[in-house]
C-alpha atoms as a PDB file:
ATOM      1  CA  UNK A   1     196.191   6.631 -19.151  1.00  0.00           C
ATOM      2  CA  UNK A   2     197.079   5.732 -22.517  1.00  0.00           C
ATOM      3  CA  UNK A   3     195.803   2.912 -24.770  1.00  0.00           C
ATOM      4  CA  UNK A   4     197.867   1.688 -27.810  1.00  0.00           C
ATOM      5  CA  UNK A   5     195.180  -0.231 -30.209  1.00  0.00           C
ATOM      6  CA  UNK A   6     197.045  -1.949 -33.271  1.00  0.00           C
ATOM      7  CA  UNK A   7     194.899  -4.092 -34.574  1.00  0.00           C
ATOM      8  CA  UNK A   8     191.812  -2.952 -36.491  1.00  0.00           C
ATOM      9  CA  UNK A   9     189.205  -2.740 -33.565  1.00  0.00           C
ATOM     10  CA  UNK A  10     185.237  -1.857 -33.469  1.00  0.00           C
ATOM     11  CA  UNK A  11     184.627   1.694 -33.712  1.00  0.00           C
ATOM     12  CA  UNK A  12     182.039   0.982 -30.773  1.00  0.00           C
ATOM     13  CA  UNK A  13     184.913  -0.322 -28.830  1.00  0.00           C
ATOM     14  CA  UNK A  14     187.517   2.324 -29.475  1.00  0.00           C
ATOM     15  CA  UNK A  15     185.405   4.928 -28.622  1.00  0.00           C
ATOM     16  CA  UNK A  16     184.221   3.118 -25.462  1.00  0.00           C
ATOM     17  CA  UNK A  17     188.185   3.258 -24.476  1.00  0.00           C
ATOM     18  CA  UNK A  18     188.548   6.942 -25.326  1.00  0.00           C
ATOM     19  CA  UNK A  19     185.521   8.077 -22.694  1.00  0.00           C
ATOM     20  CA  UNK A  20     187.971   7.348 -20.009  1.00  0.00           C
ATOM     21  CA  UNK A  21     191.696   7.341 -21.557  1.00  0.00           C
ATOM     22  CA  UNK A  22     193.986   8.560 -24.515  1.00  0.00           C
ATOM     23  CA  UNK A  23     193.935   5.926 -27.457  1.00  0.00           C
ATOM     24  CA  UNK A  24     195.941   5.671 -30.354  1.00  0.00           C
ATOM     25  CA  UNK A  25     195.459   3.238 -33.229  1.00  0.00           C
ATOM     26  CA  UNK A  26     197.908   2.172 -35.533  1.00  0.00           C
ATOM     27  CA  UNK A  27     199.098  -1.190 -37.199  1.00  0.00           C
ATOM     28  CA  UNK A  28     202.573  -0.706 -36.266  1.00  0.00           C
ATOM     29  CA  UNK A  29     204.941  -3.750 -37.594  1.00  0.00           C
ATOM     30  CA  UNK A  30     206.963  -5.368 -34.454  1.00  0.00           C
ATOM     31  CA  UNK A  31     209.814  -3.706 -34.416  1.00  0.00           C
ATOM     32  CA  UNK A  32     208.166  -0.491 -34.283  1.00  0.00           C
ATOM     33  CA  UNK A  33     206.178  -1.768 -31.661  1.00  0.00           C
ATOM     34  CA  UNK A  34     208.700  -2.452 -29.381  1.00  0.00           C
ATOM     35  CA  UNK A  35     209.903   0.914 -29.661  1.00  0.00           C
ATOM     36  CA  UNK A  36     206.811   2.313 -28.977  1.00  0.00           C
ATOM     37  CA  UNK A  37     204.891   0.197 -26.207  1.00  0.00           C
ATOM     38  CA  UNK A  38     206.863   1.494 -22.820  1.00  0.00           C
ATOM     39  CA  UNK A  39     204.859   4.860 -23.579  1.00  0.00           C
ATOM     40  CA  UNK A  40     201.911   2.881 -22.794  1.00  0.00           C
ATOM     41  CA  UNK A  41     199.310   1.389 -19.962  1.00  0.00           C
ATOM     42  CA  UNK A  42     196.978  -1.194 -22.144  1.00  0.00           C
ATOM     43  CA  UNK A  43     197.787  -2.711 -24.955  1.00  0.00           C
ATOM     44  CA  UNK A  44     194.957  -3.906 -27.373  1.00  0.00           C
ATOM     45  CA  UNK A  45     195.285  -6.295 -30.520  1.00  0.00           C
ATOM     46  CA  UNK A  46     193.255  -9.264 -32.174  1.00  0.00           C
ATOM     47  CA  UNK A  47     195.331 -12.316 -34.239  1.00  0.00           C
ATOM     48  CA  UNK A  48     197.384  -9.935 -36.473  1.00  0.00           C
ATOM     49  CA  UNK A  49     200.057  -8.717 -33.650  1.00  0.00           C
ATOM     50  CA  UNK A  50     202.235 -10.827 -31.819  1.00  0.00           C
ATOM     51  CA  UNK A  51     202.792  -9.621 -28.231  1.00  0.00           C
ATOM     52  CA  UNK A  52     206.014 -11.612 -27.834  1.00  0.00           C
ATOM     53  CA  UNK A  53     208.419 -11.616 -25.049  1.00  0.00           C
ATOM     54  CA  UNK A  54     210.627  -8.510 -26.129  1.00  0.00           C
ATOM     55  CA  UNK A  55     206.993  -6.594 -26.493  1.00  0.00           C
ATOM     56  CA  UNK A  56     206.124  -7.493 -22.664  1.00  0.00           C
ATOM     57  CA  UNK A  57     209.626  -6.413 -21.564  1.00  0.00           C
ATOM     58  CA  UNK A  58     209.939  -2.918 -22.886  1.00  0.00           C
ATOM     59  CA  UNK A  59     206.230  -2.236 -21.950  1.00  0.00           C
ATOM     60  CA  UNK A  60     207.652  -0.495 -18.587  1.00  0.00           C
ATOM     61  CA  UNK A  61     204.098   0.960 -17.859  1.00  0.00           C
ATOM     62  CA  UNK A  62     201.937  -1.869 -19.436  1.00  0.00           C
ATOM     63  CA  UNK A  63     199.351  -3.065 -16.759  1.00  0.00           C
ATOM     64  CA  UNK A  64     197.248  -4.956 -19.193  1.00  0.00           C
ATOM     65  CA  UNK A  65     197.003  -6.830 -22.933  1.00  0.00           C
ATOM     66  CA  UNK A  66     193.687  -7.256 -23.973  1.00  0.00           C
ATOM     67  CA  UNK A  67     192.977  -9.392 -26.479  1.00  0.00           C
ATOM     68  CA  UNK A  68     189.309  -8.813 -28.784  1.00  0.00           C
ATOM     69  CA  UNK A  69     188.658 -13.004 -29.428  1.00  0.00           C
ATOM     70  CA  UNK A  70     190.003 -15.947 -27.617  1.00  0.00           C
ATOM     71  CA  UNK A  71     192.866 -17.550 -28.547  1.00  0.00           C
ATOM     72  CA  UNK A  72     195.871 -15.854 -26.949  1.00  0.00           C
ATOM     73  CA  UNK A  73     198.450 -18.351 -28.629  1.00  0.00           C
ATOM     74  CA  UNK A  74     199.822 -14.700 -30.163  1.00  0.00           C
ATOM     75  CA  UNK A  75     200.745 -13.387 -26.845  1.00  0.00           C
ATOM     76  CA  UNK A  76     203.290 -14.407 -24.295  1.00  0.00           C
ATOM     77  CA  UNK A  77     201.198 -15.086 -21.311  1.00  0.00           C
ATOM     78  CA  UNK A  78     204.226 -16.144 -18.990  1.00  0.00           C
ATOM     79  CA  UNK A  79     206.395 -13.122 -19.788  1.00  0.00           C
ATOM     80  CA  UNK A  80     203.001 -11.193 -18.561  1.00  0.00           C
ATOM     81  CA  UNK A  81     202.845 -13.022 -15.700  1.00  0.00           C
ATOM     82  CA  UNK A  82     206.313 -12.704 -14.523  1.00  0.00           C
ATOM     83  CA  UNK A  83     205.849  -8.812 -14.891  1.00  0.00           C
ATOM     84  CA  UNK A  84     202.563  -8.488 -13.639  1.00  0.00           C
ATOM     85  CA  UNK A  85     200.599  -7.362 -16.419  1.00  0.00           C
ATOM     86  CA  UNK A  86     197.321  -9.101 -16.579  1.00  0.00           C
ATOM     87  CA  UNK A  87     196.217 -10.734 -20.217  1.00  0.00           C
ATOM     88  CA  UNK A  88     192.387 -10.412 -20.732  1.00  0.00           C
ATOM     89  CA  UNK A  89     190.289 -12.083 -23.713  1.00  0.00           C
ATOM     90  CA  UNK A  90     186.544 -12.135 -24.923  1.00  0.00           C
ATOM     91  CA  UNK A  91     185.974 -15.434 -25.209  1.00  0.00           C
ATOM     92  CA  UNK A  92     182.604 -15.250 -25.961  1.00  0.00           C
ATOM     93  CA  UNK A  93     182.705 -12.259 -28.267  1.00  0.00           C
ATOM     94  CA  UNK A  94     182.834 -14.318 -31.564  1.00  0.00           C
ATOM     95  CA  UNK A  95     181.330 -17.907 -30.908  1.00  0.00           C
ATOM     96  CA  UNK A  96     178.342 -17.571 -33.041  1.00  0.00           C
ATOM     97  CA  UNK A  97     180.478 -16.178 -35.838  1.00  0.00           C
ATOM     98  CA  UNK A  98     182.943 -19.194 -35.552  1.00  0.00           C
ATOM     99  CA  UNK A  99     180.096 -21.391 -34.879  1.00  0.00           C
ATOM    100  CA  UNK A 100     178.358 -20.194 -38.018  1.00  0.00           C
ATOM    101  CA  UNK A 101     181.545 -21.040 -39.935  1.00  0.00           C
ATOM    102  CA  UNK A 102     181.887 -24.465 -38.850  1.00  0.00           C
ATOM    103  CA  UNK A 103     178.466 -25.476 -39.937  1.00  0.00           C
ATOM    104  CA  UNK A 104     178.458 -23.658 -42.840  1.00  0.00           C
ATOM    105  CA  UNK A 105     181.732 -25.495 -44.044  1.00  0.00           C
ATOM    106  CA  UNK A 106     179.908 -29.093 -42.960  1.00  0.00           C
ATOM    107  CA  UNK A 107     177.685 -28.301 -45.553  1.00  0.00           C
ATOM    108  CA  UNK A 108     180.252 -27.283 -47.738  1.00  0.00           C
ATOM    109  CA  UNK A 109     181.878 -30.631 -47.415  1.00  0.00           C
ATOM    110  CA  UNK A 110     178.820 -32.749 -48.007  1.00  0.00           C
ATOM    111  CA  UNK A 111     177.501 -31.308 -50.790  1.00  0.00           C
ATOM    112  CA  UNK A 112     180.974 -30.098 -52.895  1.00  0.00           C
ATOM    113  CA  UNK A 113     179.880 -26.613 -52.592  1.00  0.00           C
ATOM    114  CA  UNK A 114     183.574 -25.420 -53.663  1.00  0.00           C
ATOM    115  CA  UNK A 115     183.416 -27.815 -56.814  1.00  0.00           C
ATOM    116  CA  UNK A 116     180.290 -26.460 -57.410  1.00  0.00           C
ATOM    117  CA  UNK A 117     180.955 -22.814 -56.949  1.00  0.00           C
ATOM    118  CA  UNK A 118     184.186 -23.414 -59.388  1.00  0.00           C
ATOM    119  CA  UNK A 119     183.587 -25.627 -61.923  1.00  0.00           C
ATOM    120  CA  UNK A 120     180.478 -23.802 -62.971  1.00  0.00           C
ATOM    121  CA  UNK A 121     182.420 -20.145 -62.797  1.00  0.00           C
ATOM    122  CA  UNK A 122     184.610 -22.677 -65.453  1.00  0.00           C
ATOM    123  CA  UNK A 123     181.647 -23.309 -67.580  1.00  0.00           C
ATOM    124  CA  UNK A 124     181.104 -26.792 -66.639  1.00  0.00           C
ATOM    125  CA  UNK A 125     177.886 -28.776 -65.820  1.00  0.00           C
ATOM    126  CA  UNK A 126     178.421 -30.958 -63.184  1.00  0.00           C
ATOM    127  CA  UNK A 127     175.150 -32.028 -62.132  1.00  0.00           C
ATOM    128  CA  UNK A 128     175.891 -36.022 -62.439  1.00  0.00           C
ATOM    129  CA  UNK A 129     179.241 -35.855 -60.745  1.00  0.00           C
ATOM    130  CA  UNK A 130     178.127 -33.656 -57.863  1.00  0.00           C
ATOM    131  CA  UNK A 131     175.605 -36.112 -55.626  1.00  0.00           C
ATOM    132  CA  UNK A 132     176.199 -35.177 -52.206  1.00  0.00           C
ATOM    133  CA  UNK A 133     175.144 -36.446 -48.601  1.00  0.00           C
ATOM    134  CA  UNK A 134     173.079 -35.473 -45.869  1.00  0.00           C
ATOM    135  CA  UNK A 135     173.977 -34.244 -42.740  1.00  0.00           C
ATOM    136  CA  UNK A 136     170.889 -35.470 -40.584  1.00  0.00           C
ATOM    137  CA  UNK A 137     171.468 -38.827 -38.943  1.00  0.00           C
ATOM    138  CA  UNK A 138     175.489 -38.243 -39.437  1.00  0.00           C
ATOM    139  CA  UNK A 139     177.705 -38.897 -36.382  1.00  0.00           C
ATOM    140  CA  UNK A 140     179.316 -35.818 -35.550  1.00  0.00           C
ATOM    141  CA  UNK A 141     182.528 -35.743 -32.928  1.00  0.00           C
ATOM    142  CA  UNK A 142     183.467 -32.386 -31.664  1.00  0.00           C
ATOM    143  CA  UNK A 143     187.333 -32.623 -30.206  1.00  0.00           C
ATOM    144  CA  UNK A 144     186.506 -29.640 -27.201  1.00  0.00           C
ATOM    145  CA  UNK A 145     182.836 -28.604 -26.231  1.00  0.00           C
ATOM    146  CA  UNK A 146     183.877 -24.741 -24.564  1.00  0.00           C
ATOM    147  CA  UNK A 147     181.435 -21.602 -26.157  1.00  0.00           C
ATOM    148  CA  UNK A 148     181.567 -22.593 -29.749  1.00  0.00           C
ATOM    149  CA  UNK A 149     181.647 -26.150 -29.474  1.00  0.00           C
ATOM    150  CA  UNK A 150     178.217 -25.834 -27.912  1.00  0.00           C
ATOM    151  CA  UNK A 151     176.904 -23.972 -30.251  1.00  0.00           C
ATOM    152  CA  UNK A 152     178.154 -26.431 -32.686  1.00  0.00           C
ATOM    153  CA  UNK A 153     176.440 -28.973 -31.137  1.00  0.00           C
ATOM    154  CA  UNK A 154     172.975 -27.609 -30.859  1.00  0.00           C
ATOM    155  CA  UNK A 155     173.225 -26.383 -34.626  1.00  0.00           C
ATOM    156  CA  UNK A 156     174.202 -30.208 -35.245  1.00  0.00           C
ATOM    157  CA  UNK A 157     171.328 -31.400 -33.045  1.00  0.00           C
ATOM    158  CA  UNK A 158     169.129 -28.998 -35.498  1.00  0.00           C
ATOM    159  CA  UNK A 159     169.785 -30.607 -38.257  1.00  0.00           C
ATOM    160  CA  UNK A 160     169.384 -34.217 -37.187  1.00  0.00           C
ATOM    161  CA  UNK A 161     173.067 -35.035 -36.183  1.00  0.00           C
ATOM    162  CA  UNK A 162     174.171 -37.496 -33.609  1.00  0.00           C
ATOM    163  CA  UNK A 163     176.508 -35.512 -31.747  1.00  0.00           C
ATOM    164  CA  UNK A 164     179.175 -36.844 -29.474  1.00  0.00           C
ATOM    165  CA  UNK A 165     182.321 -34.813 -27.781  1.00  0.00           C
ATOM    166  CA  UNK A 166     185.499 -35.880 -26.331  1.00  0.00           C
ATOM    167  CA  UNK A 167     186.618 -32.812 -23.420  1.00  0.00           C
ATOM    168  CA  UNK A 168     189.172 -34.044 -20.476  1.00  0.00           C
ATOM    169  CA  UNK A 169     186.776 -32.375 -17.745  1.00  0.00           C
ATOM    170  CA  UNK A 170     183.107 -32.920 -19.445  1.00  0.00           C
ATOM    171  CA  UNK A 171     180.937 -30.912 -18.770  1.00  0.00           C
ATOM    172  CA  UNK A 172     176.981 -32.007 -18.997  1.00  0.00           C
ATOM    173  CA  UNK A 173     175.542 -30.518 -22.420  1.00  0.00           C
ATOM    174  CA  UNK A 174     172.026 -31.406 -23.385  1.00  0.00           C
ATOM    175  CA  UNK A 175     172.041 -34.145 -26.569  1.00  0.00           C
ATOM    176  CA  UNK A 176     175.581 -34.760 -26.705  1.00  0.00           C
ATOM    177  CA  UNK A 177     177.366 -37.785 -25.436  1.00  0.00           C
ATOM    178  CA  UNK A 178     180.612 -38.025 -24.149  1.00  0.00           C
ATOM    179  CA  UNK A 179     183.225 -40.269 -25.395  1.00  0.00           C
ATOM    180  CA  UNK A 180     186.973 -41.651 -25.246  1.00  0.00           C
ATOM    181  CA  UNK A 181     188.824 -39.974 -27.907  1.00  0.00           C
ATOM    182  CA  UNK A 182     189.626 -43.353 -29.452  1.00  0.00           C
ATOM    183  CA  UNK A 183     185.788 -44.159 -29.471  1.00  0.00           C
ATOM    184  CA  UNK A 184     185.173 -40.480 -30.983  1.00  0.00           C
ATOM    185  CA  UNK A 185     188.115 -41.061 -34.028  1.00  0.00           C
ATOM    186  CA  UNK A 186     186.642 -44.593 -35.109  1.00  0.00           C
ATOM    187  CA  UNK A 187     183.199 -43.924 -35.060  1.00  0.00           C
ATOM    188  CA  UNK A 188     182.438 -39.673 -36.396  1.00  0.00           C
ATOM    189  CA  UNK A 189     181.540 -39.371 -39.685  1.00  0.00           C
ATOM    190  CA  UNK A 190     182.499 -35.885 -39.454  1.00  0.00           C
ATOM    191  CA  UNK A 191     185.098 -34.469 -36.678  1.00  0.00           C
ATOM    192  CA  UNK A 192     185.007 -31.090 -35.805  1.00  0.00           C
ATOM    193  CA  UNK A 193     188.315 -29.267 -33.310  1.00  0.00           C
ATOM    194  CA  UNK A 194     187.282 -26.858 -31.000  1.00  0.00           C
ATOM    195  CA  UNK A 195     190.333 -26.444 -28.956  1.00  0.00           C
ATOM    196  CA  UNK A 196     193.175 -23.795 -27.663  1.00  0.00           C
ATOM    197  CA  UNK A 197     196.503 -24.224 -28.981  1.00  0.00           C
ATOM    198  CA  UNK A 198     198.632 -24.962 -26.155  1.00  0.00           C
ATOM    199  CA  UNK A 199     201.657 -26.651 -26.506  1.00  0.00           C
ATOM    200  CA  UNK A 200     199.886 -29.954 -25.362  1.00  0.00           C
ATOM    201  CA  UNK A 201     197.518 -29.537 -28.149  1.00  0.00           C
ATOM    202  CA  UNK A 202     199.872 -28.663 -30.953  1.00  0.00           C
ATOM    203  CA  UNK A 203     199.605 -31.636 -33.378  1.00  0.00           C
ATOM    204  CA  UNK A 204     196.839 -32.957 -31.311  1.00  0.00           C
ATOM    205  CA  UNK A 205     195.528 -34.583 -34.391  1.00  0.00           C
ATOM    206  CA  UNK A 206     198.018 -36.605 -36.487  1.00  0.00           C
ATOM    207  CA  UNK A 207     199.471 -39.912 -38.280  1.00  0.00           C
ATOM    208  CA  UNK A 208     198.381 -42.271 -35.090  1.00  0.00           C
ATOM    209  CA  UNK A 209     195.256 -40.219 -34.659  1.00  0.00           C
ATOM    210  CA  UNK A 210     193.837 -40.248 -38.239  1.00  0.00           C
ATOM    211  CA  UNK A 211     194.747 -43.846 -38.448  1.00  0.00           C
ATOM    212  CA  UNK A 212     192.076 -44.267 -35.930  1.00  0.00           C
ATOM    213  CA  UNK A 213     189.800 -42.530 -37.869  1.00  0.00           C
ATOM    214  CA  UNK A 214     186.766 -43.978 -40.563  1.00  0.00           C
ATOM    215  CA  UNK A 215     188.032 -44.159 -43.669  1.00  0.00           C
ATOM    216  CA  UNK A 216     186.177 -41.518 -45.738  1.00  0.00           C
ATOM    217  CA  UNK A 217     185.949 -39.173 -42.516  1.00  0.00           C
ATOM    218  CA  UNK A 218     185.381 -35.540 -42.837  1.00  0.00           C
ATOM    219  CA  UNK A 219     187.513 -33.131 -41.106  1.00  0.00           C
ATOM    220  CA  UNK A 220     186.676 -29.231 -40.003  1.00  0.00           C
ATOM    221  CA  UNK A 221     189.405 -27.142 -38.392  1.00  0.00           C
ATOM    222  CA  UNK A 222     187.990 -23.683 -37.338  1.00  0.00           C
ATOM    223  CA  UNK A 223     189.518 -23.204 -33.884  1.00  0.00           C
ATOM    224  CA  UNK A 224     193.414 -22.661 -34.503  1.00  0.00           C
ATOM    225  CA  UNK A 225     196.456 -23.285 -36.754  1.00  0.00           C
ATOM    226  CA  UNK A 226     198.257 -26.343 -35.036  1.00  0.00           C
ATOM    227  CA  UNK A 227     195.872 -28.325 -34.124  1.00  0.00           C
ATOM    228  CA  UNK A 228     196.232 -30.440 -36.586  1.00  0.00           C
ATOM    229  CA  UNK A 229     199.076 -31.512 -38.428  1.00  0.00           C
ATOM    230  CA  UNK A 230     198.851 -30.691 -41.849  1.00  0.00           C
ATOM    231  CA  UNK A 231     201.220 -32.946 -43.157  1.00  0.00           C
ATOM    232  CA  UNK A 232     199.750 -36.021 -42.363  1.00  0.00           C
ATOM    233  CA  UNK A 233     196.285 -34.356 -43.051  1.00  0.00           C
ATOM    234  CA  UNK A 234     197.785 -33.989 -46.653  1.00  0.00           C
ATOM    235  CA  UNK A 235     198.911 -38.007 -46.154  1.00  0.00           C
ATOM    236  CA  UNK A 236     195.553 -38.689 -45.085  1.00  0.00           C
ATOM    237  CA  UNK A 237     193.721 -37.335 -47.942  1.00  0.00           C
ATOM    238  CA  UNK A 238     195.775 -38.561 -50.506  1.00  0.00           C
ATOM    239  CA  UNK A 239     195.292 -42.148 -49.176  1.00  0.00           C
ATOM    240  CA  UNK A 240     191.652 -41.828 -49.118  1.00  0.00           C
ATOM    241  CA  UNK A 241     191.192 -42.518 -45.465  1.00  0.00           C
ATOM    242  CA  UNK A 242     190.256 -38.884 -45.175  1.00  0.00           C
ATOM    243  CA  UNK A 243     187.321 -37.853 -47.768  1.00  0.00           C
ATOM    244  CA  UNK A 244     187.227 -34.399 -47.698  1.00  0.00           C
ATOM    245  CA  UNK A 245     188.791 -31.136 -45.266  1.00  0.00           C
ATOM    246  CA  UNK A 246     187.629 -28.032 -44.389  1.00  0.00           C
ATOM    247  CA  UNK A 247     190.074 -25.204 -43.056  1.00  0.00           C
ATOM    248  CA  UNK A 248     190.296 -22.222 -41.772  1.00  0.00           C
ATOM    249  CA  UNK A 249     193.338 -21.741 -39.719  1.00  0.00           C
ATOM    250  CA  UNK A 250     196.815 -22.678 -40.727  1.00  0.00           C
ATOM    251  CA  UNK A 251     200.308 -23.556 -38.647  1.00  0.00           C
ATOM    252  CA  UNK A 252     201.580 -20.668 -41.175  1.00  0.00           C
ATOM    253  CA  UNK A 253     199.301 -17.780 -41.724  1.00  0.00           C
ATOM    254  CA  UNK A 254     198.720 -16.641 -44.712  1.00  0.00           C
ATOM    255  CA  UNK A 255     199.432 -20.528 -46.431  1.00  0.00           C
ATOM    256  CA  UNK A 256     200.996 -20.186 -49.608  1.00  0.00           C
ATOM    257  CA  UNK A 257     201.815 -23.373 -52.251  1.00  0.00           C
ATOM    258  CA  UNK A 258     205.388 -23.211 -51.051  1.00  0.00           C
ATOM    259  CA  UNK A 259     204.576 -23.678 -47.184  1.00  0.00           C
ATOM    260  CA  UNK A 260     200.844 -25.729 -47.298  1.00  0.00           C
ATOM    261  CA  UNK A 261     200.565 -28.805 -49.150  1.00  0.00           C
ATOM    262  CA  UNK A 262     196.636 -28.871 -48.640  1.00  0.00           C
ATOM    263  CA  UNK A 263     196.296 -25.369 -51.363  1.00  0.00           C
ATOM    264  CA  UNK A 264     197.100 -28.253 -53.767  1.00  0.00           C
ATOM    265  CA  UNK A 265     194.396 -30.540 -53.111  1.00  0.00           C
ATOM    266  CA  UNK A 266     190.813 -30.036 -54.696  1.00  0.00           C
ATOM    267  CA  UNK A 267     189.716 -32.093 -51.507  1.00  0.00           C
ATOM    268  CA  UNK A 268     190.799 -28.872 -48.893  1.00  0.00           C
ATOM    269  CA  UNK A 269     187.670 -26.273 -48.710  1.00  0.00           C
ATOM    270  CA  UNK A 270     190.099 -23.158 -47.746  1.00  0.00           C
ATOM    271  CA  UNK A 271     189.056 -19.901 -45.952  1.00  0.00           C
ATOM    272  CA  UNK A 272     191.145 -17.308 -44.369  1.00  0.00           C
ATOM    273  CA  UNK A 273     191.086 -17.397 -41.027  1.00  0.00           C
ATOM    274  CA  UNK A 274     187.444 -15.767 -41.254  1.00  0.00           C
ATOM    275  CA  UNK A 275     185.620 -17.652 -38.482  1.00  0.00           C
ATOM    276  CA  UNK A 276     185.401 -14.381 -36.116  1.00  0.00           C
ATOM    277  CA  UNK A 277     184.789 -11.642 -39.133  1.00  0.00           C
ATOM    278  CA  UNK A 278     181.328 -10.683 -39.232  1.00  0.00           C
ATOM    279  CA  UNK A 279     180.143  -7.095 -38.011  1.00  0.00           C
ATOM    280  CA  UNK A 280     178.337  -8.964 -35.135  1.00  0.00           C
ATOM    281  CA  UNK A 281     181.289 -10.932 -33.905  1.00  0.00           C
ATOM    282  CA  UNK A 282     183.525  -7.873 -33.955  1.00  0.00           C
ATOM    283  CA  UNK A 283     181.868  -5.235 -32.343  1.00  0.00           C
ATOM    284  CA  UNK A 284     180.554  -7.729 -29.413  1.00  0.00           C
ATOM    285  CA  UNK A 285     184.427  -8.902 -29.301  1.00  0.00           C
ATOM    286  CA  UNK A 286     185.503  -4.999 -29.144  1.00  0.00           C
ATOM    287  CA  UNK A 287     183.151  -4.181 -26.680  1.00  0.00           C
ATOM    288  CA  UNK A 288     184.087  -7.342 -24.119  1.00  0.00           C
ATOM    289  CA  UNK A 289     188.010  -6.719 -24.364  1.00  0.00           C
ATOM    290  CA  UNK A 290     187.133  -3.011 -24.225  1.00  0.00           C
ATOM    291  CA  UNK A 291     185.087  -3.475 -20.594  1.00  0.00           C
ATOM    292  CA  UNK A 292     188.118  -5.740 -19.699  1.00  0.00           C
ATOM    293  CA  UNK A 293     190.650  -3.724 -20.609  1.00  0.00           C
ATOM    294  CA  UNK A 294     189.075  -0.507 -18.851  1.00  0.00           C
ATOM    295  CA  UNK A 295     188.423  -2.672 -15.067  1.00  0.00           C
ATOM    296  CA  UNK A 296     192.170  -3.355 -15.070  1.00  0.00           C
ATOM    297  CA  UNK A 297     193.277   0.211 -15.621  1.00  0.00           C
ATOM    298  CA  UNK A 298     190.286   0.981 -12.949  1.00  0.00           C
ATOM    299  CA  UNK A 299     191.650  -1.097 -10.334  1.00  0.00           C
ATOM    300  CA  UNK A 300     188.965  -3.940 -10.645  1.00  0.00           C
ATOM    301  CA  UNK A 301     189.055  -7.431 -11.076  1.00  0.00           C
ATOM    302  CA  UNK A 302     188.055  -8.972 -14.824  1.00  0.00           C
ATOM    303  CA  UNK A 303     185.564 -11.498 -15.424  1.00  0.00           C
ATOM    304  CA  UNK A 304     188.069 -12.840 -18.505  1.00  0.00           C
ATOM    305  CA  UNK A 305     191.374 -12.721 -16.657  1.00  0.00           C
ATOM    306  CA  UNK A 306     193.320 -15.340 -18.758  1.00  0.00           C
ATOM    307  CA  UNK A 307     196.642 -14.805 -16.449  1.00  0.00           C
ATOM    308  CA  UNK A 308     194.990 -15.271 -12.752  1.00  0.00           C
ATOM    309  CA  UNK A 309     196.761 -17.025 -10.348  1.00  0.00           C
END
């Protein structure tokens, strides 16, 4: 069968396709690939592609979209579904990575690593100005507790933190207590959002919800563009009642001054949309969508079927 990859992919995993079937990789724009996909079975792809509707409907032959991470926010899962074609993920592929990320920007936040890191490249000696805080005995509230959020959580534990979680079904995770959102907003000194966008999350945290919050709260968005709204994040920060933000995914990707308000603010510690790029993440990422992708054309059942009925 025949594999179209077009998104860069692990070379562990492309060649783990090509034992079996014909693969082709290229980063074809979308109009190109919707002239292209009916020749193919599988489709492959990471964030960059969008698998939209008019994708799913000229993929005659498609029996499967595999996606190498988790969110599938760039696909159009019910067009699949009313075709047939199954939508597969690796949810787990990247966690640590993202996980990683998320910590590593706490710490960011605390201490002003990004004032640091600049206003020294600047030539400026900002010893005095720079006192930072501690992230032991810190209340941290993690909105979703899936793969990464529990690996945020036991980092957090780690390094002294009180962790609590809001989740709609909790699940029971050693050293973290589970709380009403409300009681998770107006106590946390630092939130952290670990959720899916769906279109019940979209916005999930905004005006009424960072009213709720501490004033002087620290924010870290590492799971997807959309969760939060970054317009009242923006109003937040310039009122104060949020200290300092941490981003790596944005509603509009790549953020530019013209479309983000937050590249203006000295408070925003930006990355871009890195949380999943190490070598480690990728390849294990590659190699679960690769597995998935290869049962479905094999006539067996996934273990990361996002799509089952």
């Amino acid at each position: 069968m025949k594999i179209l990859v077009t998104d860069k992919l692990a070379s562990e995993a492309v060649d783990k396709l090509k034992e079996k079937h014909d693969v082709l990789f290229e980063e074809m724009d979308h109009d190109k690939l919707v002239e292209e996909i009916s020749k193919y079975d599988a489709l492959v792809i990471r964030s960059r592609t969008k698998a939209r509707k008019d994708v799913i409907e000229n993929g005659k032959n498609l029996k499967v979209i595999g996606r190498a991470g988790v969110g599938v926010d760039n696909i159009d899962v019910d067009a699949a579904t009313q075709r047939g074609i199954k939508v597969v993920n690796a949810p787990t592929g990247a966690s640590q990575s993202v996980a990683e990320l998320t910590l590593g920007l706490m710490l960011a936040l605390v201490r002003q690593l990004p004032k640091a890191d600049s206003s020294l490249h600047e030539g400026q000696w900002l010893k005095k100005q720079l006192k930072g805080s501690e992230l032991y005995g810190k209340k941290l509230g993690l909105i979703g507790l899936g793969n990464i959020g529990s690996k945020v959580a036991a980092f957090a534990k780690a390094m002294g933190m009180e962790v609590i979680a809001y989740r709609r079904h909790p699940v029971p995770t050693p050293g973290v207590e589970f709380t009403s959102l409300e009681e998770l907003l107006s106590s946390a000194d630092i939130i952290s959002l670990h959720l899916p966008l769906t279109p019940e999350t979209r916005h999930f945290v905004s005006k009424k919800e960072f009213a709720q919050m501490k004033d002087g709260v620290l924010l870290v968005n590492c799971s997807r563009g959309g969760i939060v709204d970054e317009n009242a994040l923006y109003d937040a920060i310039k009122s104060g009642k949020v200290a300092r933000a941490a981003m790596d995914v944005y509603e509009i990707e790549p953020p530019t001054l013209e479309n983000n308000k937050l590249l203006r603010l000295k408070e925003v510690a930006l990355t871009p949309h890195i949380g999943a790029a190490t070598k480690e993440g990728q390849k294990r990422a590659g190699l679960i969508v690769a597995e998935e992708v290869l049962k479905v054309l094999d006539g067996k059942e996934p273990a990361f079927w996002v799509n089952k009925k």
